[in-house]
N, C-alpha and C. Protein backbone atom coordinates (compact mmCIF):
# COMPACT_ATOMS: atom_id res chain seq x y z
N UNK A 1 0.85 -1.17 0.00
CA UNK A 1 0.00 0.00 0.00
C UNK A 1 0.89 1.22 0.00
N UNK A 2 0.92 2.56 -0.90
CA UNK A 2 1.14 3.64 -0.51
C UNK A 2 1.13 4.58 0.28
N UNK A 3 1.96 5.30 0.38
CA UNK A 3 1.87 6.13 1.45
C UNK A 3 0.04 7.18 1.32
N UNK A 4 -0.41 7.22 0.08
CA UNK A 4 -1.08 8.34 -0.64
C UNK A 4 -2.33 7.79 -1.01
N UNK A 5 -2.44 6.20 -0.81
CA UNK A 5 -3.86 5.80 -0.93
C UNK A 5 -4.73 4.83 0.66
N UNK A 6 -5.91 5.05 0.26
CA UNK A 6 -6.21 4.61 1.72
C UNK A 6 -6.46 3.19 2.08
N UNK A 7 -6.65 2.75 2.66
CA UNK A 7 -7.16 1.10 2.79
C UNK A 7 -9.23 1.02 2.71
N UNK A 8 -9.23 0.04 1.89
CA UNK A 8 -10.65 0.13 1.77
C UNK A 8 -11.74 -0.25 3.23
N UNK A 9 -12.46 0.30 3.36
CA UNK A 9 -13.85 -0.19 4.53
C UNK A 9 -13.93 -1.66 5.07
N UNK A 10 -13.59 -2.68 3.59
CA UNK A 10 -13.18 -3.82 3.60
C UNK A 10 -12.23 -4.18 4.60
N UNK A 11 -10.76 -3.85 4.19
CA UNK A 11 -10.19 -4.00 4.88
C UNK A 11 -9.73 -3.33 6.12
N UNK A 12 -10.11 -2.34 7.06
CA UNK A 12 -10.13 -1.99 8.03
C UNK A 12 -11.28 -2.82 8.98
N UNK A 13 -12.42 -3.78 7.95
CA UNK A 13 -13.39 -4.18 8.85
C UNK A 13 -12.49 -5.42 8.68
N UNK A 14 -12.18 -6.17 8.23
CA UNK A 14 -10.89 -7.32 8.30
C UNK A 14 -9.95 -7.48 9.58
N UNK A 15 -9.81 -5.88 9.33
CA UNK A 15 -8.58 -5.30 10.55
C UNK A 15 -9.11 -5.55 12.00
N UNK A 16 -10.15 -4.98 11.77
CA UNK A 16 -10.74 -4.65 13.81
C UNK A 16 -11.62 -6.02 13.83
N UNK A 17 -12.40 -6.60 13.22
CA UNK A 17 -12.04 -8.71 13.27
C UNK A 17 -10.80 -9.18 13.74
N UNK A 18 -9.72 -8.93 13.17
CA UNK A 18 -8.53 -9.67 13.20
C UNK A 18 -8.40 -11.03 12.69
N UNK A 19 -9.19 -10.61 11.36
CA UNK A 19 -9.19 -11.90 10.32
C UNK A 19 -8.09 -11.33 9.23
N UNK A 20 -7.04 -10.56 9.23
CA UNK A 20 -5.60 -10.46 7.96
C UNK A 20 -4.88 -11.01 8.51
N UNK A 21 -3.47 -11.05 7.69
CA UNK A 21 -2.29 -12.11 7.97
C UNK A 21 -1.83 -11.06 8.97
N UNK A 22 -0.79 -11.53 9.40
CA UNK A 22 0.15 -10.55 9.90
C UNK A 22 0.89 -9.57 9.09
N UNK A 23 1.09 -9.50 7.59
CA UNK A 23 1.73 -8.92 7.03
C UNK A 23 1.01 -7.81 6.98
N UNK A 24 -0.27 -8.14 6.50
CA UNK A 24 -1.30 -7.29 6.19
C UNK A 24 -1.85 -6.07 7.39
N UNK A 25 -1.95 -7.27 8.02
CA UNK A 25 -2.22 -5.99 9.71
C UNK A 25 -1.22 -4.90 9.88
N UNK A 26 0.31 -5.63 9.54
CA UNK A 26 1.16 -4.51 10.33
C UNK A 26 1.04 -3.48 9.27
N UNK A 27 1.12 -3.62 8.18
CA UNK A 27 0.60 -2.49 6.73
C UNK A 27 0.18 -1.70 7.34
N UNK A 28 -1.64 -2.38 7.92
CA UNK A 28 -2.55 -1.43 7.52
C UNK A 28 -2.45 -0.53 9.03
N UNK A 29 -2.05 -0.99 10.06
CA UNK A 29 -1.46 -0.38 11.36
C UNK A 29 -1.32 0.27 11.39
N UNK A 30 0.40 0.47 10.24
CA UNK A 30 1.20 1.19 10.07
C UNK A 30 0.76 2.31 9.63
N UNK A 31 -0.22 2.47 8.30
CA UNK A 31 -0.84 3.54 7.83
C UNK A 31 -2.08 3.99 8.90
N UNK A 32 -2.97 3.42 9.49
CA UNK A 32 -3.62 3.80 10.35
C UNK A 32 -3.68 4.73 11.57
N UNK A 33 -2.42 4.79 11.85
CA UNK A 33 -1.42 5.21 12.85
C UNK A 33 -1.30 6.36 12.19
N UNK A 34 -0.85 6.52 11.10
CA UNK A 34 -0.49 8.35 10.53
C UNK A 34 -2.08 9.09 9.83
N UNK A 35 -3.08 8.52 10.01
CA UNK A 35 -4.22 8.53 9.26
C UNK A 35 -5.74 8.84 10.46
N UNK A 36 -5.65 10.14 10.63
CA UNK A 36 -6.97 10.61 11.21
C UNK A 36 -8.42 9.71 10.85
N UNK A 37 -8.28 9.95 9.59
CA UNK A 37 -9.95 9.27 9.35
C UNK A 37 -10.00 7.90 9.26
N UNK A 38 -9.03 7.64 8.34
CA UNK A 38 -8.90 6.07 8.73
C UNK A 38 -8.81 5.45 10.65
N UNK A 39 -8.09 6.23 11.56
CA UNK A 39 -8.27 5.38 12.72
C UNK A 39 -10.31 5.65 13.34
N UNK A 40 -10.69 6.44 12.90
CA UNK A 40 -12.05 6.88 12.60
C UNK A 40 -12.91 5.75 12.84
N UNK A 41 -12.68 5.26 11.40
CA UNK A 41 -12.98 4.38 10.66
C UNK A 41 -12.73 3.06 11.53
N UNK A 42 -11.81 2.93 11.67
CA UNK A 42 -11.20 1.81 12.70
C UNK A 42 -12.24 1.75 13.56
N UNK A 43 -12.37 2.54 14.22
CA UNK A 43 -12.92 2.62 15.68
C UNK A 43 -13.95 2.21 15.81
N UNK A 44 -14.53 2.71 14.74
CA UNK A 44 -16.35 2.11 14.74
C UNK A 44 -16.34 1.32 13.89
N UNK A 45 -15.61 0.59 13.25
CA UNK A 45 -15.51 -0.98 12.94
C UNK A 45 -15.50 -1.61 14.24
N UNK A 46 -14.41 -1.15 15.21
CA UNK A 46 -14.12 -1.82 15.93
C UNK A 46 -14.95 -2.07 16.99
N UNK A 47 -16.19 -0.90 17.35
CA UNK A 47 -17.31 -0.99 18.48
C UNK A 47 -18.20 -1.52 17.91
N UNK A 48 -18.54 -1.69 16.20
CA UNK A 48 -19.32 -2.56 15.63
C UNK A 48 -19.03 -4.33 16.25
N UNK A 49 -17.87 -4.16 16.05
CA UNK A 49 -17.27 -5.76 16.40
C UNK A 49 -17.78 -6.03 17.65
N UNK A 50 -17.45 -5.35 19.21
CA UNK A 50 -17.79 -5.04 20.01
C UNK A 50 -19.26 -5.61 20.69
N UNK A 51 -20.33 -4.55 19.38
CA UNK A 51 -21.36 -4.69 19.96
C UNK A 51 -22.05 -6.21 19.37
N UNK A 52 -21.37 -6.96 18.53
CA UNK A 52 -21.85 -7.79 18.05
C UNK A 52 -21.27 -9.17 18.89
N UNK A 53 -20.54 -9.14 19.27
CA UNK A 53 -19.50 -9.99 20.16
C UNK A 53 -20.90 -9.72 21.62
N UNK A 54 -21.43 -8.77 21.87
CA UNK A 54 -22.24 -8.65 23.01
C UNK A 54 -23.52 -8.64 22.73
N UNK A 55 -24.03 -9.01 21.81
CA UNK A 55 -25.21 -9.36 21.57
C UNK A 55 -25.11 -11.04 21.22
N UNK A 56 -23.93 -11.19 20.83
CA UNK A 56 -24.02 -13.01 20.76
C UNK A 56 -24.05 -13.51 22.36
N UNK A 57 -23.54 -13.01 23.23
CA UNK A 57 -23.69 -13.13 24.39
C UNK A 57 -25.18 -13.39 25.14
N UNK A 58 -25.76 -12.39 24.41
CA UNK A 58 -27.47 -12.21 25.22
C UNK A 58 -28.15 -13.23 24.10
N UNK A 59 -27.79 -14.01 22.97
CA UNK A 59 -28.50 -15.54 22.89
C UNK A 59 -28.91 -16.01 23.88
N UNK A 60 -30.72 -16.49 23.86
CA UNK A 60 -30.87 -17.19 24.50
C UNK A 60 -29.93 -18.49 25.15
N UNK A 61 -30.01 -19.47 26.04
CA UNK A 61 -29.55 -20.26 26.54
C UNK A 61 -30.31 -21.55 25.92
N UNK A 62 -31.55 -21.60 25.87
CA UNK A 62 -32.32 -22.61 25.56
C UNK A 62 -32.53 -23.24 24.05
N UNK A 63 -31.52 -22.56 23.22
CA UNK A 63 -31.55 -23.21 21.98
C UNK A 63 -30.73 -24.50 21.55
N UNK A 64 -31.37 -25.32 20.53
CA UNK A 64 -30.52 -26.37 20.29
C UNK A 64 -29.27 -26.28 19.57
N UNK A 65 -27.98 -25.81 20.38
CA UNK A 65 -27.16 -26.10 19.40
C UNK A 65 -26.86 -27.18 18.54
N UNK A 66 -27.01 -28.18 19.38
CA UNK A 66 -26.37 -29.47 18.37
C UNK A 66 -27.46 -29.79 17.36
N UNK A 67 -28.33 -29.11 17.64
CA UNK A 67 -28.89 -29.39 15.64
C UNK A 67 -28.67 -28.67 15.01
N UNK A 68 -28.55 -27.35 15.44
CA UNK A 68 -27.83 -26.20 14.70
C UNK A 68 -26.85 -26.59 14.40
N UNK A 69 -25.62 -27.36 15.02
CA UNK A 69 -25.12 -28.15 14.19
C UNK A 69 -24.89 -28.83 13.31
N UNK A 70 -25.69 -29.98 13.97
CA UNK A 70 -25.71 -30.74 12.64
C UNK A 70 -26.22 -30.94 11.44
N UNK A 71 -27.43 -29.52 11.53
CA UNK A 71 -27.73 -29.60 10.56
C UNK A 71 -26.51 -28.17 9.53
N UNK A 72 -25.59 -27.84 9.93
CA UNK A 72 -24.61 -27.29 9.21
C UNK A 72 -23.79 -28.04 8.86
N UNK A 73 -23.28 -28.96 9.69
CA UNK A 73 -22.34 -29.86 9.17
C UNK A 73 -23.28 -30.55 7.57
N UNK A 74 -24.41 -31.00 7.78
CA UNK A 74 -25.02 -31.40 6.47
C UNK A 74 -25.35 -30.99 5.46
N UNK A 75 -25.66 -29.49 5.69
CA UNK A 75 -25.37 -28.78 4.74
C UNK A 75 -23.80 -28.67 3.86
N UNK A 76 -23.46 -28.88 4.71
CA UNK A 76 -21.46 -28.87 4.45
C UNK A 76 -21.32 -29.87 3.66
N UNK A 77 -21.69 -31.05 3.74
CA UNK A 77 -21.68 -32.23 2.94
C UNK A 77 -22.32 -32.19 1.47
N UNK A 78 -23.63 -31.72 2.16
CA UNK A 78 -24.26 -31.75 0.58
C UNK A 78 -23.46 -30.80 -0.73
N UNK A 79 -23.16 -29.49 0.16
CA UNK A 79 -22.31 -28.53 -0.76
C UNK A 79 -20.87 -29.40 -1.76
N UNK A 80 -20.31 -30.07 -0.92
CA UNK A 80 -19.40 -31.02 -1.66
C UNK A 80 -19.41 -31.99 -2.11
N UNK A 81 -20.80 -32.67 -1.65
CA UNK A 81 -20.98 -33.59 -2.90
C UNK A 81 -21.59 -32.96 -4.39
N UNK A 82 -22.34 -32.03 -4.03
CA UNK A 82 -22.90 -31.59 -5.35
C UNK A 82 -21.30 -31.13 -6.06
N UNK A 83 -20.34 -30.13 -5.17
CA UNK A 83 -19.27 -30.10 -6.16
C UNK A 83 -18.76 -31.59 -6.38
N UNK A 84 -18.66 -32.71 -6.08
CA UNK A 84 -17.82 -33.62 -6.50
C UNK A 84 -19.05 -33.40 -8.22
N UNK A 85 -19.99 -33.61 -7.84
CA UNK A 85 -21.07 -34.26 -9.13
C UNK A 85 -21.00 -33.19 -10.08
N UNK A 86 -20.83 -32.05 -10.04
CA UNK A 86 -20.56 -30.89 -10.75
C UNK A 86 -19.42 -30.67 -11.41
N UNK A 87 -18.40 -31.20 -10.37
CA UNK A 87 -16.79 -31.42 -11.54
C UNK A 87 -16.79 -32.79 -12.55
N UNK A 88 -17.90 -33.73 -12.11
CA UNK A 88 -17.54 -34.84 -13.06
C UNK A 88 -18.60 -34.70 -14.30
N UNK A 89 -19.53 -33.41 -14.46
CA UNK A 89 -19.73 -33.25 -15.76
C UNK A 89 -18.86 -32.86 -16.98
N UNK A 90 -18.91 -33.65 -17.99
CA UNK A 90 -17.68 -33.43 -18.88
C UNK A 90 -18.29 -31.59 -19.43
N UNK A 91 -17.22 -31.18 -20.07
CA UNK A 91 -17.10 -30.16 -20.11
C UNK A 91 -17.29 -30.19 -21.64
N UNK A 92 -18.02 -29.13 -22.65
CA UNK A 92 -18.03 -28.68 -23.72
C UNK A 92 -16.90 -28.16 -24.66
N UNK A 93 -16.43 -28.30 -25.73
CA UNK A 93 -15.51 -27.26 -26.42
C UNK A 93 -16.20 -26.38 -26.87
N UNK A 94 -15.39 -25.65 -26.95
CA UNK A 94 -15.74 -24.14 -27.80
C UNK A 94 -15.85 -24.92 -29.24
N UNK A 95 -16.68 -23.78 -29.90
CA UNK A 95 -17.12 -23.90 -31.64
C UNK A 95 -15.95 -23.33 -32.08
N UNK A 96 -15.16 -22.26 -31.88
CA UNK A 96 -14.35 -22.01 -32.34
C UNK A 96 -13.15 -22.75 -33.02
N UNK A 97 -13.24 -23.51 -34.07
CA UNK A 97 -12.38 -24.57 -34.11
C UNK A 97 -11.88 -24.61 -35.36
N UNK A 98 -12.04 -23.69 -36.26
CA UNK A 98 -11.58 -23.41 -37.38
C UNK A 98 -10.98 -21.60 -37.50
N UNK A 99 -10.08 -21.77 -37.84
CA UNK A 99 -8.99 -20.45 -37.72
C UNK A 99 -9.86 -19.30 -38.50
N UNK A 100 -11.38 -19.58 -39.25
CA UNK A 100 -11.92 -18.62 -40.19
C UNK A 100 -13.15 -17.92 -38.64
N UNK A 101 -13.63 -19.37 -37.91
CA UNK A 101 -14.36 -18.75 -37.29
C UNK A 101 -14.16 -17.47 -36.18
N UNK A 102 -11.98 -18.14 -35.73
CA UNK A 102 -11.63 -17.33 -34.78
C UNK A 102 -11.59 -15.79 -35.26
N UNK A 103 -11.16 -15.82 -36.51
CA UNK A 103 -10.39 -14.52 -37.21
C UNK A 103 -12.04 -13.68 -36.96
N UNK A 104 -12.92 -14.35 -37.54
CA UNK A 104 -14.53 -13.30 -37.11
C UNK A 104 -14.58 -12.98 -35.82
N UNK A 105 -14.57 -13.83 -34.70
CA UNK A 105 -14.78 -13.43 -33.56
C UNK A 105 -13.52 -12.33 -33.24
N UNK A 106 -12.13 -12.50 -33.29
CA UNK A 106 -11.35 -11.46 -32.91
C UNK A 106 -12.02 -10.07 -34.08
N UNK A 107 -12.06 -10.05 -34.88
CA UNK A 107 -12.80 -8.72 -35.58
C UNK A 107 -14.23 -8.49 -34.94
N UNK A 108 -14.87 -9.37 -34.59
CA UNK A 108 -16.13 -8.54 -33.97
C UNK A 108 -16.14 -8.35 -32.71
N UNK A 109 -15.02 -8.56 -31.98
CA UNK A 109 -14.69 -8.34 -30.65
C UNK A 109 -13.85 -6.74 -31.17
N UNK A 110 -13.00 -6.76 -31.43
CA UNK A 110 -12.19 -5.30 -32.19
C UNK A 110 -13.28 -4.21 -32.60
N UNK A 111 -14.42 -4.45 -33.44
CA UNK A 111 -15.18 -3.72 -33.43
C UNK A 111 -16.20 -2.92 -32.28
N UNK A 112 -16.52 -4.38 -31.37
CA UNK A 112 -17.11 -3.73 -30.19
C UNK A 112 -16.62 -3.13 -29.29
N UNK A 113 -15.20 -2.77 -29.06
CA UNK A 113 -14.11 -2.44 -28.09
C UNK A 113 -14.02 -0.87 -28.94
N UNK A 114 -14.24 -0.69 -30.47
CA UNK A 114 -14.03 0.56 -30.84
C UNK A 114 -15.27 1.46 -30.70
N UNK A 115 -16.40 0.52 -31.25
CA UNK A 115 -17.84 1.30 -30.41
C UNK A 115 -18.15 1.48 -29.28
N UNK A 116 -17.89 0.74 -28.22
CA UNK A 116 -17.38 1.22 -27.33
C UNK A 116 -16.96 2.19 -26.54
N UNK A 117 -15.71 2.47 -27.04
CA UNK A 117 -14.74 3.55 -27.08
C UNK A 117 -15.77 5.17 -27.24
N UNK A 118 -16.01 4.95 -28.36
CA UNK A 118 -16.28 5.98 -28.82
C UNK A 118 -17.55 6.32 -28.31
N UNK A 119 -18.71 5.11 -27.69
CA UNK A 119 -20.11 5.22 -27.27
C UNK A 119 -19.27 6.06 -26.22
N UNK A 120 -18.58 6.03 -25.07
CA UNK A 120 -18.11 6.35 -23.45
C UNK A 120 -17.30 7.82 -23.68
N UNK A 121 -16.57 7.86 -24.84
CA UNK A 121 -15.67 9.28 -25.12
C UNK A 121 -16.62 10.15 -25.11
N UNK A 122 -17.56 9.88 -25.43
CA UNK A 122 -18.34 10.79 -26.52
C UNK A 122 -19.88 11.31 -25.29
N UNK A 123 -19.18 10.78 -23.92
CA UNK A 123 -20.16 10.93 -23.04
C UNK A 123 -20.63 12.75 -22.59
N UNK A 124 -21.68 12.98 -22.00
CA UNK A 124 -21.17 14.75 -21.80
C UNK A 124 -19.90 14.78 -20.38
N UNK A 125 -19.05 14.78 -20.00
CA UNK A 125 -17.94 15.62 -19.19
C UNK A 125 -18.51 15.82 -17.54
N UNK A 126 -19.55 16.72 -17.88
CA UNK A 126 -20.28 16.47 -16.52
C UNK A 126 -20.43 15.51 -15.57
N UNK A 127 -20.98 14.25 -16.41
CA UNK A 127 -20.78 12.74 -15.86
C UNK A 127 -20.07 12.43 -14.69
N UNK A 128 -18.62 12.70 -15.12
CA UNK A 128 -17.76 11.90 -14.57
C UNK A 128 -17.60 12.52 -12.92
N UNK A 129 -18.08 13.39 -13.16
CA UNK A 129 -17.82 14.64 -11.36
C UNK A 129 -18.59 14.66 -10.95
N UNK A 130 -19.81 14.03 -11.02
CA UNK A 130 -21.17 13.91 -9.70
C UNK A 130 -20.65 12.82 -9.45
N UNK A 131 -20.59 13.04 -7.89
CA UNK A 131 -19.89 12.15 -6.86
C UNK A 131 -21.35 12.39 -5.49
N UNK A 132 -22.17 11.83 -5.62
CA UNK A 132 -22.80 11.91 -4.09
C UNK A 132 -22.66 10.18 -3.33
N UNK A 133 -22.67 10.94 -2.00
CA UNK A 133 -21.83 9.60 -1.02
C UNK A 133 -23.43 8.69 -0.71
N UNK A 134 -22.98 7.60 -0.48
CA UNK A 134 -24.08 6.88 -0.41
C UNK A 134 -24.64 7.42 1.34
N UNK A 135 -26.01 6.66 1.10
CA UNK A 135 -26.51 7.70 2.15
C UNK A 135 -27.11 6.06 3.03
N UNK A 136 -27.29 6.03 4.24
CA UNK A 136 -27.88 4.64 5.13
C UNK A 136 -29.12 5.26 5.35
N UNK A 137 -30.14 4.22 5.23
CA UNK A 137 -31.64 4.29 5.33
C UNK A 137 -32.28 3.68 6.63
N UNK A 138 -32.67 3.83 7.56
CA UNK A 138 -33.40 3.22 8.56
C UNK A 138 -34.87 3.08 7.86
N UNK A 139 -35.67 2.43 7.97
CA UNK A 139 -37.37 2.77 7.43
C UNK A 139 -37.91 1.69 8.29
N UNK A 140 -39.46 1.42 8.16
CA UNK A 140 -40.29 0.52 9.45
C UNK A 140 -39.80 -0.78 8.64
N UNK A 141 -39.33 -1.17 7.57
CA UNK A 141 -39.08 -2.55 6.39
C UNK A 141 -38.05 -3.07 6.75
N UNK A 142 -36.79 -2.03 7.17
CA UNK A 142 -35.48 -2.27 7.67
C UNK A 142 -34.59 -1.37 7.53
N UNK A 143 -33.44 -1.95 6.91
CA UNK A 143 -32.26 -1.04 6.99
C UNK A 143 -31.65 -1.12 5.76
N UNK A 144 -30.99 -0.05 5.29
CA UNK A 144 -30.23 -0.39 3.66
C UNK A 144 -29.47 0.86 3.08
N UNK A 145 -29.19 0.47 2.21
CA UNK A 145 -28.13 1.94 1.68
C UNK A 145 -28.55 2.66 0.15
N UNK A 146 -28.66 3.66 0.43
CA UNK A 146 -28.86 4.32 -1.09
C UNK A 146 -27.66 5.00 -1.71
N UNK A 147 -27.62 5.10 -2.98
CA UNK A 147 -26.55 5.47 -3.50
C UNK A 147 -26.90 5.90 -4.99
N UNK A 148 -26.79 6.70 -6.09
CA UNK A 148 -26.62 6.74 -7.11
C UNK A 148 -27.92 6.40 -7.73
N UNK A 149 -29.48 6.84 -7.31
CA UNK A 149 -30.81 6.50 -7.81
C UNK A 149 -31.29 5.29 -7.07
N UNK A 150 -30.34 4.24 -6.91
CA UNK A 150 -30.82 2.90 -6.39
C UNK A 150 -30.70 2.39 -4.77
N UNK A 151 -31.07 1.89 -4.57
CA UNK A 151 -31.50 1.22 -3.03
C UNK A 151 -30.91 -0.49 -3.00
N UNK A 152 -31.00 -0.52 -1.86
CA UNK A 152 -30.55 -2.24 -0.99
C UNK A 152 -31.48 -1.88 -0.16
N UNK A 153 -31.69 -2.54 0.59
CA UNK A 153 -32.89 -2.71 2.14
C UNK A 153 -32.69 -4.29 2.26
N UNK A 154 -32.04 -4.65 3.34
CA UNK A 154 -32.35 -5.79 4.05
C UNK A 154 -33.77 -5.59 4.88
N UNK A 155 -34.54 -6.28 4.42
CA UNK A 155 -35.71 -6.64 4.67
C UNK A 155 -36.28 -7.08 6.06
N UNK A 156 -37.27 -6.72 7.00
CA UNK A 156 -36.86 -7.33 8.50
C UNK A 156 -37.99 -8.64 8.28
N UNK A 157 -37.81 -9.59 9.53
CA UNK A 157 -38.37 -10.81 8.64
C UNK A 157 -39.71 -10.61 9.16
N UNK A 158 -40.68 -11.32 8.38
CA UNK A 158 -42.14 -10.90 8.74
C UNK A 158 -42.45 -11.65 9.92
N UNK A 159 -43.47 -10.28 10.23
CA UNK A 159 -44.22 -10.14 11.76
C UNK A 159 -43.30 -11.06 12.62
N UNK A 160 -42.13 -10.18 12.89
CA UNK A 160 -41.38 -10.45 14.00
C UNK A 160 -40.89 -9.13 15.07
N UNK A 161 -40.94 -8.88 15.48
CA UNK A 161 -40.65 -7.70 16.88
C UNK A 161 -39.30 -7.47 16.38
N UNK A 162 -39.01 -5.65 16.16
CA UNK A 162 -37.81 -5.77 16.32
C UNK A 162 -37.34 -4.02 16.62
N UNK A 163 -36.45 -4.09 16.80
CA UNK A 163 -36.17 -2.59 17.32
C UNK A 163 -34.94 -2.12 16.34
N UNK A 164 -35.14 -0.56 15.88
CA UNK A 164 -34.02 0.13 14.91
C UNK A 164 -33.51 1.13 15.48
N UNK A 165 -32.17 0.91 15.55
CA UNK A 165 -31.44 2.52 16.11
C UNK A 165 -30.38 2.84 14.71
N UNK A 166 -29.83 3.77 14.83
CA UNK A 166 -29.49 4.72 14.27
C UNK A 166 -28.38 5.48 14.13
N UNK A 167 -27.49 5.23 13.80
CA UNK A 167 -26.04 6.16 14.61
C UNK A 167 -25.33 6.96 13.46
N UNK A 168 -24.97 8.07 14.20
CA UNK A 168 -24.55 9.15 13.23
C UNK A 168 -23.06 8.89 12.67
N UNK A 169 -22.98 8.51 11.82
CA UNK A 169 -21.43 8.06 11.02
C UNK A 169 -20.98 6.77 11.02
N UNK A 170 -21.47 6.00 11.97
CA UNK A 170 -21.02 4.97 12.21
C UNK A 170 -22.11 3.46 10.92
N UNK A 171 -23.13 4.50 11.12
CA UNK A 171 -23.95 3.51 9.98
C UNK A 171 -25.39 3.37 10.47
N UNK A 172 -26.26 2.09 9.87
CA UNK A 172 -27.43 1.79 10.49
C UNK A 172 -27.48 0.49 11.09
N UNK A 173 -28.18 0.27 12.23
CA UNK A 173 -28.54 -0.69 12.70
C UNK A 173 -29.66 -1.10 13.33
N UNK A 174 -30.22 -2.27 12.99
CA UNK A 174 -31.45 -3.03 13.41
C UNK A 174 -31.51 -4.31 13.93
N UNK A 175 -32.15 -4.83 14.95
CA UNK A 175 -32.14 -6.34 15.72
C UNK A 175 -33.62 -6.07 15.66
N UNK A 176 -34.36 -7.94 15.22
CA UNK A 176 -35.09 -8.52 15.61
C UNK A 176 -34.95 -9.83 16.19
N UNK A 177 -35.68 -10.20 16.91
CA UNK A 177 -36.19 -10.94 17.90
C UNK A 177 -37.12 -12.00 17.37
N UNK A 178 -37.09 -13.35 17.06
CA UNK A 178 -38.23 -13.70 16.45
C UNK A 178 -38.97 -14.59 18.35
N UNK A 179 -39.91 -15.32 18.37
CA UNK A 179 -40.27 -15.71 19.26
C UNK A 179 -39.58 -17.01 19.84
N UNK A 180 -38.56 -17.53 19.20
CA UNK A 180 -37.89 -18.93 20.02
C UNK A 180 -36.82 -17.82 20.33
N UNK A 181 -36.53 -16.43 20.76
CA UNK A 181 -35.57 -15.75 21.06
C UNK A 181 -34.25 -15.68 19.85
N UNK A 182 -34.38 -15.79 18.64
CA UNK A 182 -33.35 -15.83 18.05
C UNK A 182 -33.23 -14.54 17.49
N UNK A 183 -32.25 -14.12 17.55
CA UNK A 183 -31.60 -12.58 17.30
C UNK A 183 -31.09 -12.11 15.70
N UNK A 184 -31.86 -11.51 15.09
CA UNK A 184 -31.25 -11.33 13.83
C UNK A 184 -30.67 -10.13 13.46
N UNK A 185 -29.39 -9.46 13.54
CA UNK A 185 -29.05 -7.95 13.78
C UNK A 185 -28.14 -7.64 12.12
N UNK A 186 -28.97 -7.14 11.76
CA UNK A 186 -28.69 -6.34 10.07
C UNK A 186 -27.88 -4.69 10.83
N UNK A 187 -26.58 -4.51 9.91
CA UNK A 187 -25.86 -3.41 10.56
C UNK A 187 -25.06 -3.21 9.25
N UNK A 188 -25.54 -1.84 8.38
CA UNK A 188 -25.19 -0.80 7.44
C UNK A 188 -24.26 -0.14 7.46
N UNK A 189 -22.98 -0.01 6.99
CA UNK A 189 -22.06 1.35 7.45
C UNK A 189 -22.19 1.57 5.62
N UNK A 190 -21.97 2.65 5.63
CA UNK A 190 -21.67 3.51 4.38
C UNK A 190 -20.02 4.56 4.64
N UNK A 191 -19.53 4.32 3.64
CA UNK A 191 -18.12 5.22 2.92
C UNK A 191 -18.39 6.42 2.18
């Protein structure tokens, strides 16, 4: 990493997990350390981590783990057998198999790379400099991020109890509650 570029949201939420290598951590440390907004950033990754580490805590007591188990472990299985059965379908060749058909496809690939070109050059200028930051949505549906005309909303699950708070910079967040006490907490940060 440069001295002059920043580490992505990604990886600072990597960071305050403490899911990077060691190489990677001391990097991003290192720059973090000379970097106001980035340790920012850090921070409320890091009370995100925090508050989620303390809400796994307030899980009920009375749930079944070991089927929650096992029924992951079976899921686990099935996932690799379907890949075993998925790699032993033989595989197709390409049509491309005569040097007349390739020579068309590299020319109508050349052509679309120049229309292209010229569709995106030829854009108005303005374009390229509206920059608005994505914005986090709380609503009674859930929580989600807007950005650029379009929307996400994680959805809250139906007719289940749940409570939405709100935090200024740090992002959005929502927990529901369904009735065997299981905790479902959707949590938004925006860059």
């Amino acid at each position: 990493m440069s001295a002059s570029s920043h580490p992505s949201a990604a990886q600072l939420a990597l960071l305050a997990g403490g899911e990077l290598s060691r190489w990677s951590r001391f990097l991003l440390r290192r720059h973090v350390r000379g970097c106001e907004s980035c340790q920012e950033q850090l921070r409320s990754f890091e009370a995100a981590s925090r508050q989620l580490k303390d809400a796994a805590l307030e899980l009920p007591e009375r749930l079944d783990w070991e089927s929650l188990a096992a029924e992951m472990k079976a899921n686990i299985r099935l996932g690799l057998e379907m890949g075993a059965i998925a790699s032993s379908v033989p595989t197709r060749r390409s049509g491309f198999s005569t040097p007349l058909l390739r020579q068309t496809a590299a020319v109508a690939t050349s052509l679309a790379l120049v229309f292209f070109s010229i569709w995106f050059l030829s854009r108005p200028r303005d374009f390229y400099h509206k920059v608005e930051p994505p914005v986090a949505l709380a609503t009674f549906d859930g929580v989600g991020v807007a950005e650029h005309g379009a929307a996400m909303t994680l959805l809250a699950p139906a007719a289940e109890s749940g409570t939405t708070s709100a935090e200024v910079g740090a992002g959005v967040e929502a927990r529901y509650v369904d009735e065997n006490g299981q905790v479902t907490i959707h949590h938004v940060f925006t860059q």
